[in-house]
N, C-alpha and C. Protein backbone atom coordinates (compact mmCIF):
# COMPACT_ATOMS: atom_id res chain seq x y z
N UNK A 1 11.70 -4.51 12.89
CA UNK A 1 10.90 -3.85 13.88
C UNK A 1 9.98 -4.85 14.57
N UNK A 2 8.93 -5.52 13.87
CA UNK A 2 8.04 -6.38 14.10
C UNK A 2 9.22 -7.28 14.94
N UNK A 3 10.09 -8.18 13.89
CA UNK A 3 10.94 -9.41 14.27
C UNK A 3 11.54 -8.65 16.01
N UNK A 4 12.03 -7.80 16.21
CA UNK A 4 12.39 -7.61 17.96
C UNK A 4 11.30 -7.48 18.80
N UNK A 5 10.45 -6.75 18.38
CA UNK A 5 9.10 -6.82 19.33
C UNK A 5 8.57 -7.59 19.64
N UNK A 6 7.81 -7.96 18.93
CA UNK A 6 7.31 -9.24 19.10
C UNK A 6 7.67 -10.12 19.97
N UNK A 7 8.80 -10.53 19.90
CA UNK A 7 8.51 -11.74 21.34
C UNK A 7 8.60 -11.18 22.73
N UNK A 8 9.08 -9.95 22.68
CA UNK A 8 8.82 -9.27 24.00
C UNK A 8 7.40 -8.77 24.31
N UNK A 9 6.55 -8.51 23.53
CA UNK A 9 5.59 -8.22 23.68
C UNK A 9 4.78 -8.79 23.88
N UNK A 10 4.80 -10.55 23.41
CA UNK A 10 4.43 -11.77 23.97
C UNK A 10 4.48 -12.09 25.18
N UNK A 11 6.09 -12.04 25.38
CA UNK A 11 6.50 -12.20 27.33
C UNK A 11 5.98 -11.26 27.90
N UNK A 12 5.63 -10.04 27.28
CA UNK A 12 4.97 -9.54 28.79
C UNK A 12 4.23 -8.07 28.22
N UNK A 13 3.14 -8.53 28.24
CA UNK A 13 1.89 -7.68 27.35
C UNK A 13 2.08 -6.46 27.97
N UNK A 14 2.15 -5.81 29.18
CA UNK A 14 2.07 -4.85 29.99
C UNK A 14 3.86 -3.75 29.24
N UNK A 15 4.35 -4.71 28.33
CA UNK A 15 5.92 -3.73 28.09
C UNK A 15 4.97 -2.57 26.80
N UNK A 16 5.09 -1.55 27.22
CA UNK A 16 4.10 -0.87 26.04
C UNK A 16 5.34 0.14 25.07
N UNK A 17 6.28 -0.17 25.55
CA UNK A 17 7.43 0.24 24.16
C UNK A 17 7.14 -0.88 22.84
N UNK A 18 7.33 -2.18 23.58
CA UNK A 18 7.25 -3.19 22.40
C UNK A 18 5.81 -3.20 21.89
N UNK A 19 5.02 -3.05 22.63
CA UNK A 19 3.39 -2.68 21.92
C UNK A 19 3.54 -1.54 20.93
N UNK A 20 3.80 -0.63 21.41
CA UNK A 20 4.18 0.53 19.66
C UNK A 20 5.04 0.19 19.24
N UNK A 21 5.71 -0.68 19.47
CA UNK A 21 6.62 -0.51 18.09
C UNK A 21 6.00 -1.67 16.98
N UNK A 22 5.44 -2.77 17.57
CA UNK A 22 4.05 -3.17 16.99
C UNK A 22 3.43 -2.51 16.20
N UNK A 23 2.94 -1.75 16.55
CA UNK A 23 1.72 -1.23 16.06
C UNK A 23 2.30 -0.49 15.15
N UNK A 24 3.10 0.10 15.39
CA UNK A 24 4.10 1.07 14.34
C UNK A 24 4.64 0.11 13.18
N UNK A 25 5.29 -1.09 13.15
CA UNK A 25 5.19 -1.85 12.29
C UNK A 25 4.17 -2.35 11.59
N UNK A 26 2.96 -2.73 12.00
CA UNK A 26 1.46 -3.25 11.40
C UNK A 26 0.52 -2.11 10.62
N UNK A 27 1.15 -0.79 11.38
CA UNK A 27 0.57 0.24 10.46
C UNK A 27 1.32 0.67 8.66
N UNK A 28 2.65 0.36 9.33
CA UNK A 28 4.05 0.93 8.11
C UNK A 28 3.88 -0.41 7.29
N UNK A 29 3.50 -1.76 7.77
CA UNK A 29 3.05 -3.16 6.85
C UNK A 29 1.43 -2.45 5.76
N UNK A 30 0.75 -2.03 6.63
CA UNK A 30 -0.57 -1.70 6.02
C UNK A 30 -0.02 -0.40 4.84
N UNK A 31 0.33 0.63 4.97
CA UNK A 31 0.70 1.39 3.98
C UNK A 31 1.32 1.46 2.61
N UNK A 32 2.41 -0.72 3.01
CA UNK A 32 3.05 -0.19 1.96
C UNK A 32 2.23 -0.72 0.79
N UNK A 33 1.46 -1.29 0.49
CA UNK A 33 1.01 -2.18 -0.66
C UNK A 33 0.11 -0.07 -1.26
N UNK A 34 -0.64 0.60 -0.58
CA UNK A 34 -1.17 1.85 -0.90
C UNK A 34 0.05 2.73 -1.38
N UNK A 35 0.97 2.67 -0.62
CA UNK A 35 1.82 3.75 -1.24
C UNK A 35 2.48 2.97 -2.48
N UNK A 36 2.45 1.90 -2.91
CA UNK A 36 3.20 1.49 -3.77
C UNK A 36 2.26 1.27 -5.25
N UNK A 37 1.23 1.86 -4.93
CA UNK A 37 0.22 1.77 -5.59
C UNK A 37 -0.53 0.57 -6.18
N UNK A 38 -0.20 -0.28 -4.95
CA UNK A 38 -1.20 -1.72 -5.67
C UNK A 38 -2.07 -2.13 -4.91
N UNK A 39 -2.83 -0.90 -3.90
CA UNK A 39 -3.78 -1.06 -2.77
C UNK A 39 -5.27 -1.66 -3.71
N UNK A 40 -5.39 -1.26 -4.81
CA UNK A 40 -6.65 -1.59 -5.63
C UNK A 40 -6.54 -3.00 -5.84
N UNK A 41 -5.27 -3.56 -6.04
CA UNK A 41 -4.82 -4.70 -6.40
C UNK A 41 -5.36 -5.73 -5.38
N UNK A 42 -4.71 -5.16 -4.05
CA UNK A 42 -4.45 -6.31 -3.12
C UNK A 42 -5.96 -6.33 -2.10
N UNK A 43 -6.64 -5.15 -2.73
CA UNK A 43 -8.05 -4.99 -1.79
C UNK A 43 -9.10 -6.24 -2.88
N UNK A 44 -9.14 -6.20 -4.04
CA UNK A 44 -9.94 -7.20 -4.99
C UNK A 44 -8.82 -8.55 -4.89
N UNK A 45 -7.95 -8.40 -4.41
CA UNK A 45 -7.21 -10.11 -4.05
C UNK A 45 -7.87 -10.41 -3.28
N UNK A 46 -8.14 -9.76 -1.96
CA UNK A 46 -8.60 -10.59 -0.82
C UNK A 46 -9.82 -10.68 -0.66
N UNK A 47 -10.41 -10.20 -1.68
CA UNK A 47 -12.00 -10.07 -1.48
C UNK A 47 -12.06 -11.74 -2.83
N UNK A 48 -11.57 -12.04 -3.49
CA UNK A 48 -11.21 -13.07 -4.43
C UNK A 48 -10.81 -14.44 -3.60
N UNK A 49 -9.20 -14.10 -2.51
CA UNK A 49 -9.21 -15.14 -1.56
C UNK A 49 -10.37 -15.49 -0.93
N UNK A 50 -10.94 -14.33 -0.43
CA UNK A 50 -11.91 -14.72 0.44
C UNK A 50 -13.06 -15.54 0.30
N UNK A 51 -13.83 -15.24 -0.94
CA UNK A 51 -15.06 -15.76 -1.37
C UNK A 51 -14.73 -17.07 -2.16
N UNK A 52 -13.22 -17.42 -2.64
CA UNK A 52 -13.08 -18.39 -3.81
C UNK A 52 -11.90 -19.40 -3.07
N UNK A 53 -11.49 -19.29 -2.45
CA UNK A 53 -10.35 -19.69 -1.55
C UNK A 53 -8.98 -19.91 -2.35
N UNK A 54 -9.35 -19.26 -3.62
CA UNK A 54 -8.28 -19.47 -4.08
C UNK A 54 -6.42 -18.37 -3.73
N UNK A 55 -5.30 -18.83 -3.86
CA UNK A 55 -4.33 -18.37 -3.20
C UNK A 55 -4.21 -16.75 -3.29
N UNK A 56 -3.74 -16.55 -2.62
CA UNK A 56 -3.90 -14.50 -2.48
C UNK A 56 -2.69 -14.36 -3.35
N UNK A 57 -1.91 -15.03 -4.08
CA UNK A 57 -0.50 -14.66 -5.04
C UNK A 57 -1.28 -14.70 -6.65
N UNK A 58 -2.37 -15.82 -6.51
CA UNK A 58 -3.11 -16.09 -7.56
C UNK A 58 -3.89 -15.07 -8.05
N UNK A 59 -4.38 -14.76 -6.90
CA UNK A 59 -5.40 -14.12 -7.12
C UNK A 59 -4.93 -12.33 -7.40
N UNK A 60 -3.94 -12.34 -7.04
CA UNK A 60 -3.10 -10.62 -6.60
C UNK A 60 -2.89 -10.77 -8.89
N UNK A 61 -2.18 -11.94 -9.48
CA UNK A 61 -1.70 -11.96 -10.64
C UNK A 61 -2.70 -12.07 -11.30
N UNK A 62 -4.16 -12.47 -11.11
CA UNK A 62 -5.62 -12.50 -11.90
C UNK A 62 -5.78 -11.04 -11.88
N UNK A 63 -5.93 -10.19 -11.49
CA UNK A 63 -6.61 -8.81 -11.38
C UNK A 63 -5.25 -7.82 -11.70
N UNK A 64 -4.23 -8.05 -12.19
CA UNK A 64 -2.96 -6.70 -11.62
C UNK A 64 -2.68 -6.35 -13.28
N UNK A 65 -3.39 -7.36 -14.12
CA UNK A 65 -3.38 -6.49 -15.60
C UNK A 65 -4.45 -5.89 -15.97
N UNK A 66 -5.64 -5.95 -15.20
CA UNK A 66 -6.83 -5.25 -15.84
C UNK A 66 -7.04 -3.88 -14.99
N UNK A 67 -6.51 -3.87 -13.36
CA UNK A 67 -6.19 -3.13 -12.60
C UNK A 67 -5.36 -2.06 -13.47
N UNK A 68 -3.80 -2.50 -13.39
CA UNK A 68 -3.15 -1.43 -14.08
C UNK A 68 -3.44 -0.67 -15.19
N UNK A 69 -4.51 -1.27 -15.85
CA UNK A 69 -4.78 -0.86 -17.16
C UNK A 69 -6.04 0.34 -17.05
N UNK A 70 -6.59 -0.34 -15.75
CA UNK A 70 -7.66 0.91 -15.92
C UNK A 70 -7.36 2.31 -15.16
N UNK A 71 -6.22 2.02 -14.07
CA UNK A 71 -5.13 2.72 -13.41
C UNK A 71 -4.60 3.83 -14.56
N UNK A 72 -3.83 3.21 -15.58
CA UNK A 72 -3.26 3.88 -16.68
C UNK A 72 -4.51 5.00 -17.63
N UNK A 73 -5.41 4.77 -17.73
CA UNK A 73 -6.13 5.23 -18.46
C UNK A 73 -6.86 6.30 -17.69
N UNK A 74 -6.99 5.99 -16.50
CA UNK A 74 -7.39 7.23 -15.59
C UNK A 74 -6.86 8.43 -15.20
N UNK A 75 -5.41 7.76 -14.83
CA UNK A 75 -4.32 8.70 -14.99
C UNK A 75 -3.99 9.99 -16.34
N UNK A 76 -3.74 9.29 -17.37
CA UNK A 76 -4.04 9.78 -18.99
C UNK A 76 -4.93 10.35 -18.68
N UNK A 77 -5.92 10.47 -18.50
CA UNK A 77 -7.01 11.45 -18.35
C UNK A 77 -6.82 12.44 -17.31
N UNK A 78 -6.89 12.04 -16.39
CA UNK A 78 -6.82 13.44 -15.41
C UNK A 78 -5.12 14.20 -16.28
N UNK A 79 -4.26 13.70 -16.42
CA UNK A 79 -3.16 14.58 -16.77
C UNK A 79 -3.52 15.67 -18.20
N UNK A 80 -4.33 14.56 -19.43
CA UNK A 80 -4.66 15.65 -20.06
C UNK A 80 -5.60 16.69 -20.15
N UNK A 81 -6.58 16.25 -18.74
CA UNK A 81 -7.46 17.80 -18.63
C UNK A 81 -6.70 18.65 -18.01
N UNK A 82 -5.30 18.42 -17.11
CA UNK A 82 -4.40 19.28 -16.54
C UNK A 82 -3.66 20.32 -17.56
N UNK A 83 -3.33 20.27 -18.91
CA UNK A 83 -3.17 20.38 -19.72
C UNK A 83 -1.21 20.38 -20.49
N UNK A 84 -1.06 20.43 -20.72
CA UNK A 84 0.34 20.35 -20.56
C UNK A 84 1.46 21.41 -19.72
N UNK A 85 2.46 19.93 -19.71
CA UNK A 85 3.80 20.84 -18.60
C UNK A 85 3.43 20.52 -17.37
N UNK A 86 2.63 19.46 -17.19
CA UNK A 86 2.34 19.05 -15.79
C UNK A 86 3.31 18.21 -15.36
N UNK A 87 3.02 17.65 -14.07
CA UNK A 87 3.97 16.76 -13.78
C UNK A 87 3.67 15.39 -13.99
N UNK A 88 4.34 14.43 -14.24
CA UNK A 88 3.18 13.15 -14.72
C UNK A 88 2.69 12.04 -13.43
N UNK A 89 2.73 12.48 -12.23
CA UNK A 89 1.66 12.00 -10.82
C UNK A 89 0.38 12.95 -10.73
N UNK A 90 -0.62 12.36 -10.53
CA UNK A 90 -1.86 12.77 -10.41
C UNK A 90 -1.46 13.93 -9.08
N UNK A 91 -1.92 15.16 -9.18
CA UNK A 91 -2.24 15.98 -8.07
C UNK A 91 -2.93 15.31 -6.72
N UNK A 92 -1.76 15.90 -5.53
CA UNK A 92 -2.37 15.48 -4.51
C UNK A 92 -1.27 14.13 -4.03
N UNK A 93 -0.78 13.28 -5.16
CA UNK A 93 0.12 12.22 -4.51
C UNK A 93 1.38 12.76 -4.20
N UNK A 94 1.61 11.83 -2.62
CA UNK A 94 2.52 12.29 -2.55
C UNK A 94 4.00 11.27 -3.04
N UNK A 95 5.09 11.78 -2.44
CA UNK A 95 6.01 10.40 -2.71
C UNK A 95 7.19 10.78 -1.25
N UNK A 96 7.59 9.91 -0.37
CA UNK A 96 7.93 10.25 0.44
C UNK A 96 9.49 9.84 0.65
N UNK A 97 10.31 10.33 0.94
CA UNK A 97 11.83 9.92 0.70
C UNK A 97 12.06 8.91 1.74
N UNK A 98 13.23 8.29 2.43
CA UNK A 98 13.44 7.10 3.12
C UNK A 98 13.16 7.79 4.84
N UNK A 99 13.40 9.15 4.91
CA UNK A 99 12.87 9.17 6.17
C UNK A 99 11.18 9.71 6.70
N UNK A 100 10.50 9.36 5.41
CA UNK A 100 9.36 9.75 5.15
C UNK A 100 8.64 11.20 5.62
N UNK A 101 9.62 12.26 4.61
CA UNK A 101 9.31 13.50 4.58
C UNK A 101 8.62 13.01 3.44
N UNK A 102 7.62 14.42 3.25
CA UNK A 102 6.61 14.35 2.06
C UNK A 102 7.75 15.15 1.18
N UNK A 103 7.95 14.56 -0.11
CA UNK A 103 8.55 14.99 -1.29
C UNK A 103 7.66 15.29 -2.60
N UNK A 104 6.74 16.37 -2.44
CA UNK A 104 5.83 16.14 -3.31
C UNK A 104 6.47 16.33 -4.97
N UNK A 105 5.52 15.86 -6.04
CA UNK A 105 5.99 15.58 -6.92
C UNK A 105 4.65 16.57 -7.59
């Protein structure tokens, strides 16, 4: 998406198909690290790159075991005040199939 736009949108700023489809790519780039559930992850990476300059791969693998862990334990909790026979995604998430209908779970 990005890779065709883009250079048309370069040659000639005024083409506003290739501008959304831009933007439509930079938004669907921004979502996926949240929907994939490692938005906690990659928000304390860059706040880590930022202040320490150290690499954003470094820094994504410093935080993604203490992350998941407190991820896991939160989860466990909200499911067992749900009480049993629930489903095991927190209420409210969704999960969306490849043409991104909401498939709730």
């Amino acid at each position: 998406m990005v890779n065709r736009a883009l250079p048309v949108a370069f040659r000639d700023g005024s083409d506003l198909g290739a501008r959304a489809e831009l933007m439509m790519g930079a938004h669907l780039a921004g979502q996926a690290p949240t929907l994939s559930g490692l938005g906690l992850v990659h928000g304390i990476g860059h706040a880590i790159t930022a202040h320490t300059g150290t690499p954003h791969g470094v820094a994504l693998a410093a935080v993604l075991e203490e992350v998941n862990g407190v991820q896991r334990t939160r989860r466990a909790g909200r499911l067992r005040a749900r009480g049993p026979g629930h489903a095991s995604r927190p209420a409210g998430r969704r999960r969306l199939d490849r043409s991104g209908r909401d498939r709730r779970t």
